[in-house]
Each structure stands twice: as C-alpha cells, then as structure tokens.
Protein backbone atom coordinates (compact mmCIF):
# COMPACT_ATOMS: atom_id res chain seq x y z
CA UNK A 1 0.00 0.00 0.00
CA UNK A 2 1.47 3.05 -1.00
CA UNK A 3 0.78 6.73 1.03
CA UNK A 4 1.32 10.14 -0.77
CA UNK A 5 1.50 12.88 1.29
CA UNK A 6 3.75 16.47 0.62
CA UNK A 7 1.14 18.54 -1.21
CA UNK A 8 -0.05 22.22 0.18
CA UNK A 9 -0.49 25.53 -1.52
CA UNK A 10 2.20 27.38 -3.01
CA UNK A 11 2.68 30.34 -4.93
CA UNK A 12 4.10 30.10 -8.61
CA UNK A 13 7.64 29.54 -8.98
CA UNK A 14 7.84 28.08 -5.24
CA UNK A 15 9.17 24.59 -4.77
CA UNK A 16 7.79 21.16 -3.30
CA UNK A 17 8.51 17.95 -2.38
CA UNK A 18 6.25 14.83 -2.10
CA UNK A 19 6.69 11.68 -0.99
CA UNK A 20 5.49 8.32 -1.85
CA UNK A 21 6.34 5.62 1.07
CA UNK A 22 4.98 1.80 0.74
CA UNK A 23 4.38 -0.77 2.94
CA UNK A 24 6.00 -4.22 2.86
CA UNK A 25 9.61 -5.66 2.00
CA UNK A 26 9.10 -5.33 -2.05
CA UNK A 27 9.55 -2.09 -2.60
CA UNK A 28 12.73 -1.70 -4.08
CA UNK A 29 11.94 -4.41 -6.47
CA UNK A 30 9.27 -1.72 -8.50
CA UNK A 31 9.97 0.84 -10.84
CA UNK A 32 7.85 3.82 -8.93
CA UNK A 33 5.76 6.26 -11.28
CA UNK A 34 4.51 10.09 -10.40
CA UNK A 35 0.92 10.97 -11.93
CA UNK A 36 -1.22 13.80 -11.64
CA UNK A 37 -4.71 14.42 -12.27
CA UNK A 38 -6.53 18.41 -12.73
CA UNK A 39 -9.78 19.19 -12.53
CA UNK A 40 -11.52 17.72 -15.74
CA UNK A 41 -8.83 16.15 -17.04
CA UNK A 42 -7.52 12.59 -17.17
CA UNK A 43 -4.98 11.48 -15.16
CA UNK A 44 -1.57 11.71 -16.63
CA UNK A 45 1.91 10.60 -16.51
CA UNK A 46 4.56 12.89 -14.41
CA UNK A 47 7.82 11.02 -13.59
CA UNK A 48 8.96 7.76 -12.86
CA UNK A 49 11.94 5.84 -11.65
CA UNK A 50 13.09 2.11 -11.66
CA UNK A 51 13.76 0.04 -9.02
CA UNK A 52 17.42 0.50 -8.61
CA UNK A 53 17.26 4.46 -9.35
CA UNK A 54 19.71 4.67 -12.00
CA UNK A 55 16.83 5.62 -14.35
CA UNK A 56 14.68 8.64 -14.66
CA UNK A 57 12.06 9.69 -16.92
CA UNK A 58 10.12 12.68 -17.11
CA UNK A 59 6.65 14.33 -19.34
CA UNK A 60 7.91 16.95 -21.47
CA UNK A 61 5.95 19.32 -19.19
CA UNK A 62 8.08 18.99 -15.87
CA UNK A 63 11.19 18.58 -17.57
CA UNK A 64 14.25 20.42 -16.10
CA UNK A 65 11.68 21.15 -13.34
CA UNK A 66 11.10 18.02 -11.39
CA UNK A 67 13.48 15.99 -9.97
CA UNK A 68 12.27 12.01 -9.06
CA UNK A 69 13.98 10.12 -6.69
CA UNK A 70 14.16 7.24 -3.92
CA UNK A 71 15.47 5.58 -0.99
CA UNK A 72 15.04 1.74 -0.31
CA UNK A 73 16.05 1.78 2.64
CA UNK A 74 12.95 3.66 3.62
CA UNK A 75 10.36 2.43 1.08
CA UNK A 76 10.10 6.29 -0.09
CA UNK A 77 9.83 7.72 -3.46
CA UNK A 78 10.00 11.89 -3.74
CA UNK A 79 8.97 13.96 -6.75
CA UNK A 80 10.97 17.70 -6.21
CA UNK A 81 8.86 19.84 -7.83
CA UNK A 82 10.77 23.66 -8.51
CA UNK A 83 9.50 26.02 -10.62
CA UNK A 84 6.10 25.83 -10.44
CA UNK A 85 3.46 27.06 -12.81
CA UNK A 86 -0.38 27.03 -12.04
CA UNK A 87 -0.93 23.99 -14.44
CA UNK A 88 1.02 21.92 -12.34
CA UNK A 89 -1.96 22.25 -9.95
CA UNK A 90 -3.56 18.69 -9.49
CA UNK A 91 -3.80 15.90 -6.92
CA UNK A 92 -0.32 14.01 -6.97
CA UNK A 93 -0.35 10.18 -6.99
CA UNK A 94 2.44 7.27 -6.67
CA UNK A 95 1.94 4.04 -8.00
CA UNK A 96 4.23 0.93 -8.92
CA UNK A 97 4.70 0.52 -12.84
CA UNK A 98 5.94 -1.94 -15.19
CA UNK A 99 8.34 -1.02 -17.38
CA UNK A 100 6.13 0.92 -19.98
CA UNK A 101 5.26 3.17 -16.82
CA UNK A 102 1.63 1.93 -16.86
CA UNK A 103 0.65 1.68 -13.11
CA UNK A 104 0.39 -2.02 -11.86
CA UNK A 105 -2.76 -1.58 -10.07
CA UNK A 106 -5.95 0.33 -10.28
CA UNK A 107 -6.09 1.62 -6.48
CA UNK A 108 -4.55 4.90 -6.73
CA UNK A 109 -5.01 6.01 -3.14
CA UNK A 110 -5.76 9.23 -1.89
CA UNK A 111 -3.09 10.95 -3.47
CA UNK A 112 -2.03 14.52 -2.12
CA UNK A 113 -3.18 18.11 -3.63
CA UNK A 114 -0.95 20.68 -4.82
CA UNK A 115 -2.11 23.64 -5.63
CA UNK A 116 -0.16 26.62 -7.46
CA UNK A 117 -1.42 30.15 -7.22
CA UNK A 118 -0.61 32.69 -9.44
C-alpha cells in the first residue's frame, strides 16, 4: 500500500517535495511512477523511476523542473517539484509501474493536492 503525502499551496515559482512511502519488504523491487490528475482532465503521466534508481524519466511538461527520486532503505519515493506554474496544480499520486510506466494496479489512493497560485 502506497501513502502520498507532501502537497499544500504554493505560490508560482515556489518549490515542493512529495513523498510516496509503501508498505511491505518489495519495494525496491518496482519501478515507482509520479501521476497527476486536474480538474476535468484525465490522469496523466509525471515522472517515474526504476527500481534500482539509475533511471529517470520525465513528461515533457516537468522537464528540467522536477526531480524524481528514492530511498530503499525507507520504502520512499520523492517527486521535487521547482519552478512551479499554475498547471502543475492537481492531486499528486504514486503508483508501482511496469516497465512501460503503466501503473500495476488500479487503487490509486488518496493521493495529495498541490495547488499553485498565481
């Protein structure tokens, strides 16, 4: 099971960082994903990160923005989010993801709201 939690209001260009920890002894053996989802609008991909860490990959949009990263050793994934805009406003999930960074399951949690003002 997998808890998001770091969201809060910020003003543009203002930085955050969420975190993503899971429960159990497997999670350093999943690649960890980043989505976001905006008022009507579909849910959509952010960052994500395999298992070991050596790997990044970012949307377009973030890029040079976020940072994604993890530590095993405390079944935590963090998305640093700098920079940002008012369309990065959305509620933040974490999810496990095979390689093609399609989430592994369809319980998405609670997830954790970030809101940019302008």
């Amino acid at each position: 099971q997998l808890q998001a939690s770091g969201g809060g209001l910020v003003q543009a260009g203002g930085s955050l960082r969420l975190s993503c920890t899971g429960s159990g002894r497997t999670f350093s053996m999943y690649d960890m994903g980043w989505f976001r989802q905006a008022p009507g609008k579909e849910r959509e991909f952010v960052a994500s990160i395999k298992y070991n860490g050596r790997t990044t990959y970012y949307a377009d949009s973030v890029k040079g923005r976020f940072s994604i990263f993890r530590d095993n050793a405390v079944n935590t994934v963090y998305l640093q989010m700098n920079s940002l805009k008012p369309e990065d406003t959305a509620v933040y999930y974490c999810a496990a993801v095979n390689p093609r960074r399609t989430p592994l399951s369809d319980d998405w949690g609670q997830g954790t709201q970030v809101t940019v003002s302008s």
